[in-house]
Protein backbone atom coordinates (compact mmCIF):
# COMPACT_ATOMS: atom_id res chain seq x y z
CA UNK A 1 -13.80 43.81 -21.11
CA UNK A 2 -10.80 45.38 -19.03
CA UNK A 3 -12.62 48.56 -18.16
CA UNK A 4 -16.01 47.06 -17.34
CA UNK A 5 -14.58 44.58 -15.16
CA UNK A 6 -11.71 46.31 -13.93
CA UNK A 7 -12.81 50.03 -14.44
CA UNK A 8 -8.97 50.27 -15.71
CA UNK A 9 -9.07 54.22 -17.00
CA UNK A 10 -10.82 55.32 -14.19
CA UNK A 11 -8.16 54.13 -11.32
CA UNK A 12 -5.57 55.80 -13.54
CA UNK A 13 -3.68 52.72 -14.79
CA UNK A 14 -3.21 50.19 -17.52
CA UNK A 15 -3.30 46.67 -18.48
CA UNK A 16 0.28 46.46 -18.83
CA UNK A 17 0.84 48.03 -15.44
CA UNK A 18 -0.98 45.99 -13.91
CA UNK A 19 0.03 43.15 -14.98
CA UNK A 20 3.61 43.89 -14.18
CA UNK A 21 2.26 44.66 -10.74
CA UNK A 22 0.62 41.00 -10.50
CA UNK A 23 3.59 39.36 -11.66
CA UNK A 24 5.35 41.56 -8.84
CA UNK A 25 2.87 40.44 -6.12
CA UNK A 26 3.73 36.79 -7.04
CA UNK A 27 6.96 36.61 -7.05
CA UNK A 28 6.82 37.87 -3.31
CA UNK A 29 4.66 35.38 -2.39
CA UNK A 30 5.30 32.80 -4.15
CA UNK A 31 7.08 30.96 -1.37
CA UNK A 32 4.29 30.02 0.37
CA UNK A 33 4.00 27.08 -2.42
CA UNK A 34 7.02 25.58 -0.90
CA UNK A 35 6.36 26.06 2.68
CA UNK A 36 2.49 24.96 3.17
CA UNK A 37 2.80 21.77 1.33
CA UNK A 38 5.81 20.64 3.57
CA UNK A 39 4.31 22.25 7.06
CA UNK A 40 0.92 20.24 6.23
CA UNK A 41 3.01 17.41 5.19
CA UNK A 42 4.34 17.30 8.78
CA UNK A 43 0.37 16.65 9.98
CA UNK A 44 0.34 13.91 7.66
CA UNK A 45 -1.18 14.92 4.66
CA UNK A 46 0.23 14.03 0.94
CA UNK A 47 2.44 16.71 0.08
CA UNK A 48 2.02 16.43 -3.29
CA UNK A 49 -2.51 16.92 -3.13
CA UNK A 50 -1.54 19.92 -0.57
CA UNK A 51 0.82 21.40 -3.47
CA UNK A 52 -1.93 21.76 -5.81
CA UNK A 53 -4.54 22.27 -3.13
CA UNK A 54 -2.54 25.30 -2.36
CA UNK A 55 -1.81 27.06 -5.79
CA UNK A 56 -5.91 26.47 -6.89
CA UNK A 57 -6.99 27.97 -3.45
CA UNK A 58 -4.33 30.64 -3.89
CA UNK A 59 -5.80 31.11 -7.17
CA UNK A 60 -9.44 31.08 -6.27
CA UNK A 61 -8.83 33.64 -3.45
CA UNK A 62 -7.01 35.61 -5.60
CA UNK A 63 -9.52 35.44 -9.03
CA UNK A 64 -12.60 36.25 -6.67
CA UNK A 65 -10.65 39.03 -5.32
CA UNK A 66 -9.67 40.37 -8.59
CA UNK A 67 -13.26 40.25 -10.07
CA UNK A 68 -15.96 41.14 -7.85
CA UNK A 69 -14.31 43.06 -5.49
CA UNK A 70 -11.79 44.52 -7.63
CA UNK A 71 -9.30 45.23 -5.67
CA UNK A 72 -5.07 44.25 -6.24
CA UNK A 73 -4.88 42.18 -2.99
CA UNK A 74 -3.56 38.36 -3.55
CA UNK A 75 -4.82 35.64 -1.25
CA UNK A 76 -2.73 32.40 -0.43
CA UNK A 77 -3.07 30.04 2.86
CA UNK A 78 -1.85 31.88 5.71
CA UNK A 79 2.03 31.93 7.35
CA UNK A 80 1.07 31.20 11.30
CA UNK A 81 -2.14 29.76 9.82
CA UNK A 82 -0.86 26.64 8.80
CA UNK A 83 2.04 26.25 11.62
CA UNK A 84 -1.44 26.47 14.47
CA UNK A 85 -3.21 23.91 11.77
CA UNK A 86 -0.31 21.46 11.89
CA UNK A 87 1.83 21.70 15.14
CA UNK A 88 -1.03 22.98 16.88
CA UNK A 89 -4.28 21.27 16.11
CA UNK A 90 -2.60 18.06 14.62
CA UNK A 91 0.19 17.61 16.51
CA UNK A 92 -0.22 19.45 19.81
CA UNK A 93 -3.96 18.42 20.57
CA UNK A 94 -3.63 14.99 18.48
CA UNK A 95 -6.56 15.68 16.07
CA UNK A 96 -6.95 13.96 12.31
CA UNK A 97 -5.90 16.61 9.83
CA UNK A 98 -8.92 15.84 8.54
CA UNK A 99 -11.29 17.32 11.75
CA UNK A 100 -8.85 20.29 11.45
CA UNK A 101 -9.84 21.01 7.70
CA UNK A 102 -13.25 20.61 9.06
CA UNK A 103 -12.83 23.46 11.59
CA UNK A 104 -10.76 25.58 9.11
CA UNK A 105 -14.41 24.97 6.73
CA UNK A 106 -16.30 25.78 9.93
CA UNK A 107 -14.19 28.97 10.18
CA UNK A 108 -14.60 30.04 6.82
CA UNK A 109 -18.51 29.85 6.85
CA UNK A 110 -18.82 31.78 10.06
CA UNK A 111 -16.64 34.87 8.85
CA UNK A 112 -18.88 34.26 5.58
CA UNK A 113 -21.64 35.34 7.78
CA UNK A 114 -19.71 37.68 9.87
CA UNK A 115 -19.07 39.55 6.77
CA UNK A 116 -22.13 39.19 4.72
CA UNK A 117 -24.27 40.82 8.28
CA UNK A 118 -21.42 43.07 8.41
CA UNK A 119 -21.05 41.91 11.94
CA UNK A 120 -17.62 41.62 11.12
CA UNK A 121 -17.13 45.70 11.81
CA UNK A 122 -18.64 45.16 15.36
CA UNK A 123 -16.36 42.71 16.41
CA UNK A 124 -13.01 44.22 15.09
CA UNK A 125 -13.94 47.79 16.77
CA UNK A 126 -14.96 45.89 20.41
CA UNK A 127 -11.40 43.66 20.61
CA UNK A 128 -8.60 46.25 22.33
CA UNK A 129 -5.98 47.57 19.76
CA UNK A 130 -3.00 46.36 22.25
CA UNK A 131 -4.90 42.67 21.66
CA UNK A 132 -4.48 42.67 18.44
CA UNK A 133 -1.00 43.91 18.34
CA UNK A 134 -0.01 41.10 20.96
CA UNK A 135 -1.97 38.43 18.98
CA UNK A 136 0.02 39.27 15.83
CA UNK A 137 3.52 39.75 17.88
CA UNK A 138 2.82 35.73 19.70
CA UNK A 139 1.94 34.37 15.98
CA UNK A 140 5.51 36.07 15.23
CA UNK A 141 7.14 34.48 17.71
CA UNK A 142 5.52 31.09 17.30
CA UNK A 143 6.74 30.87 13.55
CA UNK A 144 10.47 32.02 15.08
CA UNK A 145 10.23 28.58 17.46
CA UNK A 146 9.15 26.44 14.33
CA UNK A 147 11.68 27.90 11.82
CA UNK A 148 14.62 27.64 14.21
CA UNK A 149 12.83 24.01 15.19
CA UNK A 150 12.78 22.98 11.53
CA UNK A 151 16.38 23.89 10.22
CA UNK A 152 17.29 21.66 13.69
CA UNK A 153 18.84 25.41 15.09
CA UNK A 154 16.63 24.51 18.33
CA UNK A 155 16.45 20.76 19.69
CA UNK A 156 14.69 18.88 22.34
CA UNK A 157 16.41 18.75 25.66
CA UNK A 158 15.12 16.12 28.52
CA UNK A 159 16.83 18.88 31.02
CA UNK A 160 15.96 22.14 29.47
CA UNK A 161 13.20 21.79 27.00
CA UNK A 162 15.07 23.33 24.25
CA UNK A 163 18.93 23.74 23.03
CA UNK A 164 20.97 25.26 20.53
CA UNK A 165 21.77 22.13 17.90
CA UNK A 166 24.57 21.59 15.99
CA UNK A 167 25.12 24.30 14.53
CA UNK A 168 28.23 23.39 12.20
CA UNK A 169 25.66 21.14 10.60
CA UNK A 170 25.01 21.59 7.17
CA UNK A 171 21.09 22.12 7.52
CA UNK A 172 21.30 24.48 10.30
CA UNK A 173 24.21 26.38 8.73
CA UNK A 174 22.04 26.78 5.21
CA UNK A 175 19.07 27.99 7.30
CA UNK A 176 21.05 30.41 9.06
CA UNK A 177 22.49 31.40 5.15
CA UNK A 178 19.13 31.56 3.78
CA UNK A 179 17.80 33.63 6.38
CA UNK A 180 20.58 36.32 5.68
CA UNK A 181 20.10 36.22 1.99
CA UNK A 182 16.53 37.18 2.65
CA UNK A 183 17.87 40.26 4.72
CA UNK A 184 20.17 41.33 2.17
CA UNK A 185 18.09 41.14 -0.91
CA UNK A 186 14.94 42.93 0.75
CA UNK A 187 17.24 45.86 2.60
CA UNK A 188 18.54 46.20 -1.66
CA UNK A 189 14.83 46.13 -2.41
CA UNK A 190 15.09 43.27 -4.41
CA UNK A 191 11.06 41.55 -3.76
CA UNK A 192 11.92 38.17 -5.06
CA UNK A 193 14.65 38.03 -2.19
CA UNK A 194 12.60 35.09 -0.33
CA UNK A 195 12.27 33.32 -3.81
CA UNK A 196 15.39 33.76 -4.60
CA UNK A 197 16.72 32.74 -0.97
CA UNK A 198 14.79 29.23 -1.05
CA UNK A 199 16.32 28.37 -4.57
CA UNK A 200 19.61 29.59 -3.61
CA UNK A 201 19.69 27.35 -0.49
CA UNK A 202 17.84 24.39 -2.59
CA UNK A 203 20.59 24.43 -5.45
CA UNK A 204 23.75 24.09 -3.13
CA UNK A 205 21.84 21.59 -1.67
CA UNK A 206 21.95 19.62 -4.50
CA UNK A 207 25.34 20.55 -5.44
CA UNK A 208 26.52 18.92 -1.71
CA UNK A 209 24.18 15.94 -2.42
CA UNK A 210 21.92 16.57 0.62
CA UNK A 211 18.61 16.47 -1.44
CA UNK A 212 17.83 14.32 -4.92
CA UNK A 213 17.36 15.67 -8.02
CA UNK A 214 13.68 15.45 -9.24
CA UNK A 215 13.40 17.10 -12.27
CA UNK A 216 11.62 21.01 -12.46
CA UNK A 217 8.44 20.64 -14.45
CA UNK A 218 5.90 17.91 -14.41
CA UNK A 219 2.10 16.91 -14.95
CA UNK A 220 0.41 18.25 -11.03
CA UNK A 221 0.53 15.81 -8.76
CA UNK A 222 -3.27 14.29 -8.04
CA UNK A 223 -5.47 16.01 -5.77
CA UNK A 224 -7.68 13.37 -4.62
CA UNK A 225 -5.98 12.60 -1.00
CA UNK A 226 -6.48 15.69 0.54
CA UNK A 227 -9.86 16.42 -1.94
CA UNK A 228 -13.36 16.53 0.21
CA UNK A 229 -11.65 15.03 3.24
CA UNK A 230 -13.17 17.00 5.79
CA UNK A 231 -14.13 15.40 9.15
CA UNK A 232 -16.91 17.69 10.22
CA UNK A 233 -18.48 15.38 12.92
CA UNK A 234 -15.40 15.95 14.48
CA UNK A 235 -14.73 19.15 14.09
CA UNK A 236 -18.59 19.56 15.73
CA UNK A 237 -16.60 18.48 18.79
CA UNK A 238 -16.73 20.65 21.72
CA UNK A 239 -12.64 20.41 22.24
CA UNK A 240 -12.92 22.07 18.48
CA UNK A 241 -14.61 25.14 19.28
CA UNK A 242 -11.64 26.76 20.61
CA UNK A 243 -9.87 25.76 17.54
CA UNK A 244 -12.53 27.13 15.49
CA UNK A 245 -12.23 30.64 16.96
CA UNK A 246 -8.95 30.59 17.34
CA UNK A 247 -8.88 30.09 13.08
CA UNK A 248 -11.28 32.62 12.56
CA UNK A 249 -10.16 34.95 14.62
CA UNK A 250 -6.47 34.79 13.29
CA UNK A 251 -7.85 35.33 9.75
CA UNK A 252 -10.56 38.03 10.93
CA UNK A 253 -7.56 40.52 11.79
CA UNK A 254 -5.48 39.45 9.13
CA UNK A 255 -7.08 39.95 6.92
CA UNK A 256 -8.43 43.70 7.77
CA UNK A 257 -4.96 44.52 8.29
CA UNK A 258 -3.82 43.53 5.50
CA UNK A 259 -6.97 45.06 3.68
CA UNK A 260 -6.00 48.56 5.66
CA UNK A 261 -2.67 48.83 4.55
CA UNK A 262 -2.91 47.64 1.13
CA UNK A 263 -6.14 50.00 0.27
CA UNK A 264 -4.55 53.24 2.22
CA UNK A 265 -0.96 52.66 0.62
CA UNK A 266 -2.54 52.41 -2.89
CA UNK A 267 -4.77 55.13 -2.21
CA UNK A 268 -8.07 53.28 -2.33
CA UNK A 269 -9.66 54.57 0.80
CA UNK A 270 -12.44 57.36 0.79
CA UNK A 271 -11.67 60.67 2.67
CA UNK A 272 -12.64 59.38 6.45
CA UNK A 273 -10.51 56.15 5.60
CA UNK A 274 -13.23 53.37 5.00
CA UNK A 275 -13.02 51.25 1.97
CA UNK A 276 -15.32 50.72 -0.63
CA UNK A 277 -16.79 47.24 -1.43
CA UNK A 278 -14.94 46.38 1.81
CA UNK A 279 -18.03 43.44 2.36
CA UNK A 280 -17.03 41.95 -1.02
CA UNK A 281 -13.40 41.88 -0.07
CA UNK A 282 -14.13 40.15 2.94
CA UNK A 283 -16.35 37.52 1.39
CA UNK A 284 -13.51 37.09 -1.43
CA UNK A 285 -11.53 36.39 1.83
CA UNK A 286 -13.97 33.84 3.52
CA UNK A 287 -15.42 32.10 0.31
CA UNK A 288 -11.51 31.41 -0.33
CA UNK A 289 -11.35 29.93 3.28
CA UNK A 290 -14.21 27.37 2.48
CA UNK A 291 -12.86 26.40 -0.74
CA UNK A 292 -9.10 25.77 0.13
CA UNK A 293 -10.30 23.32 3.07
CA UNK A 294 -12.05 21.15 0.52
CA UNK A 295 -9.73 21.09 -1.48
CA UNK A 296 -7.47 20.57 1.04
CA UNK A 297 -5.22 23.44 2.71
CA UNK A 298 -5.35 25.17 5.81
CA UNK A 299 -6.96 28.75 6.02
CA UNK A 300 -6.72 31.25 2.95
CA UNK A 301 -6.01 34.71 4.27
CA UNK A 302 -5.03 38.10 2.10
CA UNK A 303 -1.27 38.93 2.23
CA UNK A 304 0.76 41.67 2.92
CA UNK A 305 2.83 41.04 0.16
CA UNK A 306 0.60 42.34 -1.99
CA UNK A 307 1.83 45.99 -1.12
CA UNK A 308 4.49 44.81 -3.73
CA UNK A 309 2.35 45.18 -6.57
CA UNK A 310 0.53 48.29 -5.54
CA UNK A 311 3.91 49.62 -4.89
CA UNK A 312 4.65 49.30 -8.80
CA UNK A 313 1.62 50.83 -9.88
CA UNK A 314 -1.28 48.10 -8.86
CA UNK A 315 -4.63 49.73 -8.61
CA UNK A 316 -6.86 47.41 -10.09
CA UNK A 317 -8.55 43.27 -9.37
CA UNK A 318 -6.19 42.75 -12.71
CA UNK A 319 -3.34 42.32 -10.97
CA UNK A 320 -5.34 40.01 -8.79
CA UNK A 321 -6.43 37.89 -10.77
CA UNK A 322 -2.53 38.01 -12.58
CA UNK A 323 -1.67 36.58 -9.19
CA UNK A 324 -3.85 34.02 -9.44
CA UNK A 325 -3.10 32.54 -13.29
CA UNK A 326 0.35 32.63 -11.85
CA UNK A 327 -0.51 30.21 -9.07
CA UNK A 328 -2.18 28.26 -11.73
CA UNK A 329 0.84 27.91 -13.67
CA UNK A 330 3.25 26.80 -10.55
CA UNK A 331 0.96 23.69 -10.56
CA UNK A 332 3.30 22.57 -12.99
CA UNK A 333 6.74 23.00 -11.03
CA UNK A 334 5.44 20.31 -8.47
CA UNK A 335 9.09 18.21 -8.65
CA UNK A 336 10.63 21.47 -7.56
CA UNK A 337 8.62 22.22 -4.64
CA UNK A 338 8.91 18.04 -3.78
CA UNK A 339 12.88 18.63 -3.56
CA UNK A 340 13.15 21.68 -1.27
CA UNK A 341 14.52 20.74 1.86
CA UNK A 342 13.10 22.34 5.49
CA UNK A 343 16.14 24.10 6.50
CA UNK A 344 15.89 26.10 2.69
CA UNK A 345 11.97 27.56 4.12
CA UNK A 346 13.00 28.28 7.67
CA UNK A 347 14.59 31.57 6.50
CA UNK A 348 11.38 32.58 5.31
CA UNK A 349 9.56 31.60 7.86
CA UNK A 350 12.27 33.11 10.48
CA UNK A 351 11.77 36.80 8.04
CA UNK A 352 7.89 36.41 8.11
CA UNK A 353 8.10 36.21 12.23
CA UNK A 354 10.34 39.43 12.49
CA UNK A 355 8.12 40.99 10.12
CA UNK A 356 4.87 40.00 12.85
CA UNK A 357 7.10 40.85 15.61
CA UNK A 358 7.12 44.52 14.28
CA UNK A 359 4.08 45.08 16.18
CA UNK A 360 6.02 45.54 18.97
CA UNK A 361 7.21 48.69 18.83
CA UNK A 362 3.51 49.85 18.90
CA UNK A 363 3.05 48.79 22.36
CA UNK A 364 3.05 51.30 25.02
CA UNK A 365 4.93 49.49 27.28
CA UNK A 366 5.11 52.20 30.22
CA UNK A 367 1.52 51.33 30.68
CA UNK A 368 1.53 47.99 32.45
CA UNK A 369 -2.04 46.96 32.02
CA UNK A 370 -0.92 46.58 28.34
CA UNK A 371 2.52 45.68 28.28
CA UNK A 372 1.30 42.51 30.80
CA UNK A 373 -1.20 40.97 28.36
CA UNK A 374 1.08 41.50 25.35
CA UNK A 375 4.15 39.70 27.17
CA UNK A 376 1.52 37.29 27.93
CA UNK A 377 0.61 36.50 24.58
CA UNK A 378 4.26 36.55 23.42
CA UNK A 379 5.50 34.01 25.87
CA UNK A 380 2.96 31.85 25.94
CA UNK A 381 1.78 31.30 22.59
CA UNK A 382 5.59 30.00 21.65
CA UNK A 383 5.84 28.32 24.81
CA UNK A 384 2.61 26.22 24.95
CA UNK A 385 2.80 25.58 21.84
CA UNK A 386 -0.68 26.64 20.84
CA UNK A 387 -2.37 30.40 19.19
CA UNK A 388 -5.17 29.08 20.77
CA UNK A 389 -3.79 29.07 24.37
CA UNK A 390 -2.05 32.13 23.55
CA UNK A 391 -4.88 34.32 22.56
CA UNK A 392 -6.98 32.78 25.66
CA UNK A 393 -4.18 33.01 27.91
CA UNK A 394 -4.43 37.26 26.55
CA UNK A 395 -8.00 38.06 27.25
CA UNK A 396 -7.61 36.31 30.70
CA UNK A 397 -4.46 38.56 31.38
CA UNK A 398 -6.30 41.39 30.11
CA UNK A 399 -9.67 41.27 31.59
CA UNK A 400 -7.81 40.28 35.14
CA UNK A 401 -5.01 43.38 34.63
CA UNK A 402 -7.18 46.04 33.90
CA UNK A 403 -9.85 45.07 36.88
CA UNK A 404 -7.05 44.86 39.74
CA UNK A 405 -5.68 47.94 38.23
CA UNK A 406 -8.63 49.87 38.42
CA UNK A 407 -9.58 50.17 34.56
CA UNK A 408 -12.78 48.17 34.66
CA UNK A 409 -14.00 50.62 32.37
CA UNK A 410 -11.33 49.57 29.32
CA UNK A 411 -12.84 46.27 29.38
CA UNK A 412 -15.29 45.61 26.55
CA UNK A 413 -18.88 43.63 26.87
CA UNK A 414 -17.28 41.59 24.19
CA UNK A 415 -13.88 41.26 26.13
CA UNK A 416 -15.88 40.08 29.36
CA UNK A 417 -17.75 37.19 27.22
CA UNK A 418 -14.60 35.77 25.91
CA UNK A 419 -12.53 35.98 28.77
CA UNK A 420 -15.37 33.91 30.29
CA UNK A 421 -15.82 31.43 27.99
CA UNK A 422 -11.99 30.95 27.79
CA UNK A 423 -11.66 30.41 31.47
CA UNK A 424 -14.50 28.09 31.16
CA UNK A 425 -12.92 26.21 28.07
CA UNK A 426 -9.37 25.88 30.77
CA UNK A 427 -11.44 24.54 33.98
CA UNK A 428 -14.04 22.29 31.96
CA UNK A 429 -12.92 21.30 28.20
CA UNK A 430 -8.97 21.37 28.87
């Protein structure tokens, strides 16, 4: 069953290996169990229905992944994904979380389609490389402001917007702990170093009495609050298109990141680069999308993480869909997730933005027609608040840099049509 499914002896590995690999892969990324259900929490959604919402879309992603396209990449709802869903969409535009799983649905079926006409190819090629770099580098520096936010690092000011907190506070001082853990374990090449971080921070919690004891294994918490909630007549709304594309695109260059880097470093590419059964990965990707929102989570994207498991030998959907019993399994540690605090996740969320922020050293930045729309992007997607505004707020820099400058001929047909419809969405649907 292994080799017809998995074609195990002809990608030059083994069950065992494999499964090691999976095992690998999740312990990476198993964090994300502990930070989605309290970000989506903070929209007002039942933490406990967005637990288990999370681990079966994780698993889903992950199981589709594994056995028709067959390739060793894990899926789980998406780091920046979920910070635009809930301090974006929810909080910063004041929409239900239910009209925002409705646009993360909406999201999902057009990349379906995107990647079942294989427009998908089209779109990626036409969008400038330095947009994509700077789109990556703002979501980066969005998930810094909302991890230093969260462990109460960064405060409201009434003079200055934002201040440094109290730092000699217990939360903020086991944020600032956690996040340093993280850095120390990964530079040792230890992979479980943000697992091991969040539990670290979590069990001196409870040893100082800042967070209740709630026991470690239980039945999973009901699903039904979050289950088939979507509001899609509001999500139809025209103030939702922007969100919409903002979601899909997000997850569209994500994702074939992530793809590219996890196919070249465990040799899966062809000899001109492209990847086979690249449609079916994409559709593992999308399908993934459309069931997490019903069941209630934000988008389901591939992850990066999953260069883990290829790293230890991974060549195969097995350790896929090893990821994805895994996930199935953490359904039963619900209590645990229920007692980590915020200030024990904002050192993985703090590590996940410096990982985004990379990007940056990609940037030519002696070439001012791209080091303007990246700074752009950078500022403002932190500083409004918003991916949206800050991919919008891009193009428009773009488009208007590279036309005063002289390079009209950089600028894509599909680069002039979004630019204009983003300055239309800021003069008419603001």
């Amino acid at each position: 069953m292994f080799e017809r499914l998995f074609k195990i002896t002809e990608n030059n590995t083994s069950v065992r290996r494999e499964t090691i690999a999976g095992i690998t892969t999740f312990i990476t990324m198993v964090y994300i169990v502990f930070v989605n259900p309290a970000m989506l929490a903070e929209a007002g959604m039942d933490q406990g229905a967005a637990f288990v919402a999370t681990c079966i879309a994780a698993a889903i992603g992950c199981f589709i992944m594994g056995l028709w396209a067959n390739y060793p990449l894990a899926l789980a709802p998406g780091m920046g994904l979920n910070a635009f869903f809930t301090y974006g969409v929810v909080l910063g535009m004041g929409h239900t979380w239910q009209a925002a799983l409705g646009a993360v649905f909406m999201s999902g079926c057009i990349f379906l389609c995107l990647s079942l006409f294989k427009v998908r190819e089209w779109i990626i090629d036409a969008i400038p490389l330095v947009l994509k770099r700077a789109i990556a580098t703002g979501i980066g520096a969005f998930l810094a402001l909302i991890a230093l936010k969260n462990a109460g690092i960064i405060v409201a000011s009434p003079a200055t917007l934002v201040q440094l907190g109290d730092i000699t506070a217990p939360g903020p001082l086991l944020a600032i702990f956690s996040f340093f853990v993280i850095a120390a374990l990964l530079y040792r090449d230890m992979k479980s170093g943000v697992l091991i971080s969040i539990l670290l921070v979590t069990a001196i919690a409870l040893g100082l009495d800042l967070v209740q004891y709630q026991g470690i294994v239980s039945m999973p918490p009901s699903i039904a609050p979050t289950f088939m909630q979507l509001d899609f007549a509001s999500a139809l709304e025209i103030s939702m298109l922007t969100v919409i594309f903002a979601f899909l695109f997000v997850d569209l260059f994500d994702t074939s990141g992530t793809l590219v880097a996890v196919t070249q470093k465990a040799g899966l590419a062809d000899e001109q680069g492209k990847m086979p059964r690249l449609g079916r990965a994409l559709s593992a990707d999308s399908t993934a999308t459309i069931a997490g929102s019903m069941l209630g989570t934000s988008t389901t994207t591939s992850y990066i993480e999953s260069v883990a498991g290829v790293s230890v030998g991974g060549r195969t959907g097995l350790t896929a869909v090893v990821v994805g019993i895994c996930f199935l399994l953490m359904m039963f540690f619900a209590p645990l997730a229920g007692m980590i605090p915020a200030y024990a996740t904002a050192g993985a969320i703090l590590y996940v933005a410096v990982l985004m922020m990379q990007n940056l050293k990609l940037v030519n930045w002696d070439d001012m027609t791209d080091a303007i729309p990246v700074s752009v992007v950078l500022l403002m997607t932190p500083l409004t608040f918003s991916i949206a505004h800050g991919i919008a707020l891009g193009f428009i820099s773009y488009t208007a840099v590279k036309l005063v400058c002289g390079k009209k001929d950089e600028i894509s047909i599909s680069v002039w049509v979004l630019t204009a419809l983003f300055i239309v969405k800021f003069a008419f649907l603001s």
